[in-house]
PDB file of N, CA and C in Angstrom:
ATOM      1  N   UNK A   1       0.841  -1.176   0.000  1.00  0.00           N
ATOM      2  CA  UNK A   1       0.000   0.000   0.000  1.00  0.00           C
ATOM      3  C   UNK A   1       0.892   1.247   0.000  1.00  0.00           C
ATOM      4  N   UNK A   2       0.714   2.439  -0.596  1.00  0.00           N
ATOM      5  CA  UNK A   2       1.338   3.672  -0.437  1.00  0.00           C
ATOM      6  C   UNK A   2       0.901   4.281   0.320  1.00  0.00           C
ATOM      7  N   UNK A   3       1.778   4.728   1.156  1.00  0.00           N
ATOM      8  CA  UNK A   3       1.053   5.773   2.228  1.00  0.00           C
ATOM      9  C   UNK A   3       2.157   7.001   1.610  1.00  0.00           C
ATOM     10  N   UNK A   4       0.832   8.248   2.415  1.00  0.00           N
ATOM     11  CA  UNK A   4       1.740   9.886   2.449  1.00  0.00           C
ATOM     12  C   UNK A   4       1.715   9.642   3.876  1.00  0.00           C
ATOM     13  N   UNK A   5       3.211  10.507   3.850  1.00  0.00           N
ATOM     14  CA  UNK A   5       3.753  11.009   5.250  1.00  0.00           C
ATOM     15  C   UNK A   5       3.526  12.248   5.583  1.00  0.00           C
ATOM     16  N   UNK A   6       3.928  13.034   6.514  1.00  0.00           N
ATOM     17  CA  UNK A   6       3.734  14.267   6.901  1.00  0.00           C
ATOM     18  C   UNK A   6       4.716  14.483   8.349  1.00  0.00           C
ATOM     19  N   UNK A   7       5.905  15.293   8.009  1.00  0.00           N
ATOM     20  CA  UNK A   7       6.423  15.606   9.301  1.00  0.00           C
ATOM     21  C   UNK A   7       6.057  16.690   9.997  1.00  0.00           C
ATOM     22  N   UNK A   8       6.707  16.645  10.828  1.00  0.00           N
ATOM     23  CA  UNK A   8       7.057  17.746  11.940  1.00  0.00           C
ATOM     24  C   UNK A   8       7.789  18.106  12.682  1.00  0.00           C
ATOM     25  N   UNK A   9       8.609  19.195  13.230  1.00  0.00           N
ATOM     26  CA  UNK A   9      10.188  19.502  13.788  1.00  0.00           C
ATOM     27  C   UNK A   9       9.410  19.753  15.385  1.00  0.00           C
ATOM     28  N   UNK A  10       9.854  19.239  16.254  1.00  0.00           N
ATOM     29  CA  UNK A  10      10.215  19.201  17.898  1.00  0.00           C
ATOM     30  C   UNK A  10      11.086  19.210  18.206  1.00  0.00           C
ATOM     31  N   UNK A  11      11.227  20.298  19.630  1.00  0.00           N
ATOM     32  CA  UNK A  11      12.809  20.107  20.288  1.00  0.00           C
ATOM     33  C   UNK A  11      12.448  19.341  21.212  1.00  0.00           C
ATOM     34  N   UNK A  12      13.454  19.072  22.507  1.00  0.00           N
ATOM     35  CA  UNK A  12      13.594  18.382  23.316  1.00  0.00           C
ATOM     36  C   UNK A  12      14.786  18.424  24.187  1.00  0.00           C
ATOM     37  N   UNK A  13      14.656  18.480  25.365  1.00  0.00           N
ATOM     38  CA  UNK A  13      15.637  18.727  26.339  1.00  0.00           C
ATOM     39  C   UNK A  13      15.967  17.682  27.485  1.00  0.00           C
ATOM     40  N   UNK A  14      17.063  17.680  27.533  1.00  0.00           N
ATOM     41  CA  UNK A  14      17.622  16.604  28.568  1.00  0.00           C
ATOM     42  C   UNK A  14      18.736  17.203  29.577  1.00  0.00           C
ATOM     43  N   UNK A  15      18.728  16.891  30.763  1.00  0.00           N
ATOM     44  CA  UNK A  15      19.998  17.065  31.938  1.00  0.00           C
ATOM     45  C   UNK A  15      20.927  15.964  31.509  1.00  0.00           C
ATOM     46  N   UNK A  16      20.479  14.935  30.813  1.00  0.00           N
ATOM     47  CA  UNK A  16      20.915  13.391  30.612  1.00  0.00           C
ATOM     48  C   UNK A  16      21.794  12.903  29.891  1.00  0.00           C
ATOM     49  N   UNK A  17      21.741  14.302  28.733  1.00  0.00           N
ATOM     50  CA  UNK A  17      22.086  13.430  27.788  1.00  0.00           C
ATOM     51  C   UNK A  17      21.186  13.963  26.213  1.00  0.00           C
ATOM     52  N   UNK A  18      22.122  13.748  25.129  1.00  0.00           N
ATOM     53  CA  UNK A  18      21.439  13.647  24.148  1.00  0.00           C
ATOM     54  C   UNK A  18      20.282  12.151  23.657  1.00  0.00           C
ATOM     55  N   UNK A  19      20.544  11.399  23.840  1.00  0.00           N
ATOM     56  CA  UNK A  19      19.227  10.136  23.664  1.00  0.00           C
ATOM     57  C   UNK A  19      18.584  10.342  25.170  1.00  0.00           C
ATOM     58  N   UNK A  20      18.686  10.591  25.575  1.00  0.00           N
ATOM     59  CA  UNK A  20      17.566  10.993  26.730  1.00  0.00           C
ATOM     60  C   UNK A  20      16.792  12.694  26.038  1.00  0.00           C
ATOM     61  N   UNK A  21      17.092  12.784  25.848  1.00  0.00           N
ATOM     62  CA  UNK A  21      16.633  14.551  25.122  1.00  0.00           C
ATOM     63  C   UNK A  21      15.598  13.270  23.811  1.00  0.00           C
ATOM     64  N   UNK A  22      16.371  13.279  23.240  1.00  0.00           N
ATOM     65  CA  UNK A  22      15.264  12.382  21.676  1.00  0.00           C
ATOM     66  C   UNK A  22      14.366  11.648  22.434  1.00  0.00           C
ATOM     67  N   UNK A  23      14.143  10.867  23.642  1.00  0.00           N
ATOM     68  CA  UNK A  23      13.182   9.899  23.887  1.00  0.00           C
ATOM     69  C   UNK A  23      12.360  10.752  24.314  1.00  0.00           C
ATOM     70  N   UNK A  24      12.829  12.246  25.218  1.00  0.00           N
ATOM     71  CA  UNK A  24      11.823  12.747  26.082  1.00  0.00           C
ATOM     72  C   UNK A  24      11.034  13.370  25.003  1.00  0.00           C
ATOM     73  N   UNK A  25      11.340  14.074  24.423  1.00  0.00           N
ATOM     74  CA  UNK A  25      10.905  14.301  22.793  1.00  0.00           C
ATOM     75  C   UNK A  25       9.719  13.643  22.112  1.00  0.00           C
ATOM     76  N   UNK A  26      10.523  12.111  21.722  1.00  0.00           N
ATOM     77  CA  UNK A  26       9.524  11.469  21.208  1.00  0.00           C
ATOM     78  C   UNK A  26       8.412  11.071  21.939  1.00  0.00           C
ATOM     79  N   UNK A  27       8.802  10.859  23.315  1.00  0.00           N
ATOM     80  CA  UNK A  27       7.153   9.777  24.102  1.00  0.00           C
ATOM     81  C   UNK A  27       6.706  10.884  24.236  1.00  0.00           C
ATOM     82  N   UNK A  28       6.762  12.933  24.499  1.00  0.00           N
ATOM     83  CA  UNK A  28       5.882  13.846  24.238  1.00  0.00           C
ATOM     84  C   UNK A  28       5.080  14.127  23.184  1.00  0.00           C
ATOM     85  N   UNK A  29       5.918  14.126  21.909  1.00  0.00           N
ATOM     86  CA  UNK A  29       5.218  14.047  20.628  1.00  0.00           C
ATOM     87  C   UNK A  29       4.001  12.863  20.317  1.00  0.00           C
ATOM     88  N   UNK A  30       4.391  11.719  20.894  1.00  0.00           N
ATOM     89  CA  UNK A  30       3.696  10.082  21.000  1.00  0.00           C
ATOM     90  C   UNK A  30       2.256  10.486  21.614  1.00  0.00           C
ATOM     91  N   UNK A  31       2.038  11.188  22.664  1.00  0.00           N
ATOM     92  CA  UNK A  31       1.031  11.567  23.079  1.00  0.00           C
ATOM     93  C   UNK A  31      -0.475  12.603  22.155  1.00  0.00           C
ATOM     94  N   UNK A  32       0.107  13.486  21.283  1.00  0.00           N
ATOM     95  CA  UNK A  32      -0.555  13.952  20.243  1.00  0.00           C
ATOM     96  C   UNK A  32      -0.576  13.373  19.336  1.00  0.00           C
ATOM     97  N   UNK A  33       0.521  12.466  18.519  1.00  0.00           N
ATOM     98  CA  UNK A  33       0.872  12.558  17.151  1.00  0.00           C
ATOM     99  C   UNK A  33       0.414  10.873  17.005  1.00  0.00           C
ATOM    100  N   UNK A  34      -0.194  10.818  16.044  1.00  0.00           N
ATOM    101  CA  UNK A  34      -0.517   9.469  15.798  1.00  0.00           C
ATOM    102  C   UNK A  34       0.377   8.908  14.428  1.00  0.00           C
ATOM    103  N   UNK A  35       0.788   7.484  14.487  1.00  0.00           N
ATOM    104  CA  UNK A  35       1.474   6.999  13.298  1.00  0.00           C
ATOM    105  C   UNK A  35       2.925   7.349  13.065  1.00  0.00           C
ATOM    106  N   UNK A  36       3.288   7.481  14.166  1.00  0.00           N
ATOM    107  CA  UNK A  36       4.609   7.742  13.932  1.00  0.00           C
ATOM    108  C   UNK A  36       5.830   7.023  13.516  1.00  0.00           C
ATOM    109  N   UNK A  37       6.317   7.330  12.413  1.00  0.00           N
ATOM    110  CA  UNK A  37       7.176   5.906  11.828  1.00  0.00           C
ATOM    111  C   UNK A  37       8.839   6.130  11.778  1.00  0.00           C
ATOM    112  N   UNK A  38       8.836   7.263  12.115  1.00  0.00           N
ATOM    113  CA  UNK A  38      10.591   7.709  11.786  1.00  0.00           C
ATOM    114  C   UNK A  38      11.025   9.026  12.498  1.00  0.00           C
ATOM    115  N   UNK A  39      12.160   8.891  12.780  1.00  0.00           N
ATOM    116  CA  UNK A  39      12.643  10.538  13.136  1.00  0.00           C
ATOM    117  C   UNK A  39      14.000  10.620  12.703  1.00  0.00           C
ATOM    118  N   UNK A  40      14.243  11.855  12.706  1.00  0.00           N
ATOM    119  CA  UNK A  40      15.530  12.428  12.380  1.00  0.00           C
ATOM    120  C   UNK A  40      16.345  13.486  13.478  1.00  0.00           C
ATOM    121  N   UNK A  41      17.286  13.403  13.861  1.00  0.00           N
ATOM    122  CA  UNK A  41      18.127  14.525  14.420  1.00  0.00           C
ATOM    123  C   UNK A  41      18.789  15.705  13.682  1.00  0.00           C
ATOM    124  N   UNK A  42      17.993  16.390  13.661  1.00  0.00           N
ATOM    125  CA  UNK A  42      18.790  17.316  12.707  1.00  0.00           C
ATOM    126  C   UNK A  42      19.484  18.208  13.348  1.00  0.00           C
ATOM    127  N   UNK A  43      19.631  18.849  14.511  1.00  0.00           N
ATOM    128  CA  UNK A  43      20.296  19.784  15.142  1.00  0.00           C
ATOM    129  C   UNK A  43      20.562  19.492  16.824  1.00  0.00           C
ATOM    130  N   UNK A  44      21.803  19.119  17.429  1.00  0.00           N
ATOM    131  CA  UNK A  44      22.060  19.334  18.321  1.00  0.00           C
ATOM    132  C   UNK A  44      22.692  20.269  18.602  1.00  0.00           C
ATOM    133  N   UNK A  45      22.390  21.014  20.481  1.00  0.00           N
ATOM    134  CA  UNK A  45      23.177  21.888  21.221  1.00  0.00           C
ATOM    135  C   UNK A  45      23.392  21.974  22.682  1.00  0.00           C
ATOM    136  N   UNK A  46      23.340  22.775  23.330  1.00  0.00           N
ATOM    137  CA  UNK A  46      23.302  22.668  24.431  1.00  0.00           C
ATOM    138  C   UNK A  46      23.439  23.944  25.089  1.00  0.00           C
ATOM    139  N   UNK A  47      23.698  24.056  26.400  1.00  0.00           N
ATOM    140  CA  UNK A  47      23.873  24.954  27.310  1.00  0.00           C
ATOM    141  C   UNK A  47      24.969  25.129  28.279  1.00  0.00           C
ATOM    142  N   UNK A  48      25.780  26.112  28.335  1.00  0.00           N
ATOM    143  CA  UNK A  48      26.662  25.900  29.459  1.00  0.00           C
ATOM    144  C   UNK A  48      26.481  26.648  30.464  1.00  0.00           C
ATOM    145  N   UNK A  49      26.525  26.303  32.250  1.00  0.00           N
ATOM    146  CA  UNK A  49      26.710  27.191  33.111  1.00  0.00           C
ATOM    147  C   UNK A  49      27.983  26.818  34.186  1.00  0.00           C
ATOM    148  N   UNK A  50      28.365  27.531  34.519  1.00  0.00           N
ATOM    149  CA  UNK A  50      30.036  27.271  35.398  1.00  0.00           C
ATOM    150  C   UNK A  50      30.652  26.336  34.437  1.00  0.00           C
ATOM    151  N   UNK A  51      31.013  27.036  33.574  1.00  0.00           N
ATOM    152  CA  UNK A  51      31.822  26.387  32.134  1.00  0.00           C
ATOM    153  C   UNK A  51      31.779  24.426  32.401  1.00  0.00           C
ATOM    154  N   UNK A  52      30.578  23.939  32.677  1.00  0.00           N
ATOM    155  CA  UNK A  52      30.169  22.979  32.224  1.00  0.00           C
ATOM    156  C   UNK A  52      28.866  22.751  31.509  1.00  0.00           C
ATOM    157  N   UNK A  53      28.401  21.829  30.661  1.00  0.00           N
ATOM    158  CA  UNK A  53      27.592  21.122  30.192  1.00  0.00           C
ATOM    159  C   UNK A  53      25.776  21.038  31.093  1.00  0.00           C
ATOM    160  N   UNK A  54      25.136  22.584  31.250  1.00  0.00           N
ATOM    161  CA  UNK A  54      24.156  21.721  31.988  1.00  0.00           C
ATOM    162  C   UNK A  54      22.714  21.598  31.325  1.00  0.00           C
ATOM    163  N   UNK A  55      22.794  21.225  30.094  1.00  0.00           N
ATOM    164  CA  UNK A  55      21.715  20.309  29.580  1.00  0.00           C
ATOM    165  C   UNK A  55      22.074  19.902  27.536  1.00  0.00           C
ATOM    166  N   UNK A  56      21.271  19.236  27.314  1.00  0.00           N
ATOM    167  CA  UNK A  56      21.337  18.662  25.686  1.00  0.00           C
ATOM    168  C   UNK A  56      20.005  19.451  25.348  1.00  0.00           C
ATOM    169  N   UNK A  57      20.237  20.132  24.119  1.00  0.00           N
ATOM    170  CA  UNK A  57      19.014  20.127  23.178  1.00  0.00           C
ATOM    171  C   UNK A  57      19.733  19.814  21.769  1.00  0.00           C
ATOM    172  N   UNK A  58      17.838  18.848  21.532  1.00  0.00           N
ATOM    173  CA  UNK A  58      17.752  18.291  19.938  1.00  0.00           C
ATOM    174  C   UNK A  58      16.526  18.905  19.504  1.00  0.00           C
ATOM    175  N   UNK A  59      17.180  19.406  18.020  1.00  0.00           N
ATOM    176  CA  UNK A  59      15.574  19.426  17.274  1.00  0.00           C
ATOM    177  C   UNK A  59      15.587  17.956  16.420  1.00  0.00           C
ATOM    178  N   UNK A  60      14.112  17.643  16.609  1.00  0.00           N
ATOM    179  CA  UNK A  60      14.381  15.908  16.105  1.00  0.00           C
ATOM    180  C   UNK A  60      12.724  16.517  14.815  1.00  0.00           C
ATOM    181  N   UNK A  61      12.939  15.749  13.592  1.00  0.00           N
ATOM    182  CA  UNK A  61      12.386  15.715  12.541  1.00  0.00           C
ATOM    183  C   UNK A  61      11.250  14.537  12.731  1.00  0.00           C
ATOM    184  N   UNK A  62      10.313  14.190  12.869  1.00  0.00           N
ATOM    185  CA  UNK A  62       9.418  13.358  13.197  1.00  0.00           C
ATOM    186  C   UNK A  62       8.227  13.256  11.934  1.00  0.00           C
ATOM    187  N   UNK A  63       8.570  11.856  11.138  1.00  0.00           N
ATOM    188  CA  UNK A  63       7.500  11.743  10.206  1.00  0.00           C
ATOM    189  C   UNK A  63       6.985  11.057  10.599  1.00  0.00           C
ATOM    190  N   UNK A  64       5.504  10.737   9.948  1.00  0.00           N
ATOM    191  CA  UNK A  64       4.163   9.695  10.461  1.00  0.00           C
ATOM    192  C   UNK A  64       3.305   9.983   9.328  1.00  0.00           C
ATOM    193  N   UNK A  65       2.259   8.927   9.143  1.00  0.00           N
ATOM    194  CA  UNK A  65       1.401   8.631   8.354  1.00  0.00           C
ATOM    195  C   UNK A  65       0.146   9.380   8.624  1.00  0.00           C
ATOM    196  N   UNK A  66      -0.214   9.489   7.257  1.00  0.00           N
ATOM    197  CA  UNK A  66      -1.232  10.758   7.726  1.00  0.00           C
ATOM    198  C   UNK A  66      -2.509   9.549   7.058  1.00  0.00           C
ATOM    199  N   UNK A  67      -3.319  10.077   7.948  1.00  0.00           N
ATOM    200  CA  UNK A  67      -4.893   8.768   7.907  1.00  0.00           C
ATOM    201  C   UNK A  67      -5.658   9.282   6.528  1.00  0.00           C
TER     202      UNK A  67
END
């Protein structure tokens, strides 16, 4: 069968970690978004305070099937 897709760009933030940032991400998006079949990372960054590391952000690309 052919399906159309349809994405959408979400960020997501983690103390954790970058794959902790993408999951918190995705199981938020999971809650609205139905059919979700793929994602992408397209942009990581972050934040520094007392010249360390204190959090990850991703913008993650999220396609899904549109009904």
């Amino acid at each position: 069968m052919d399906n159309v897709y349809k994405t959408t760009e979400i960020v997501g933030s983690s103390t954790d970690g970058v794959e902790a940032a993408v999951r918190g991400a995705i199981d938020k998006a999971g809650r609205s978004l139905r059919h979700m079949r793929w994602f992408e990372v397209t942009e990581i960054r972050g934040h520094i305070e007392d010249d360390a590391v204190a959090h990850w952000q991703v913008t993650v690309k999220v396609g899904f099937t549109m009904e």
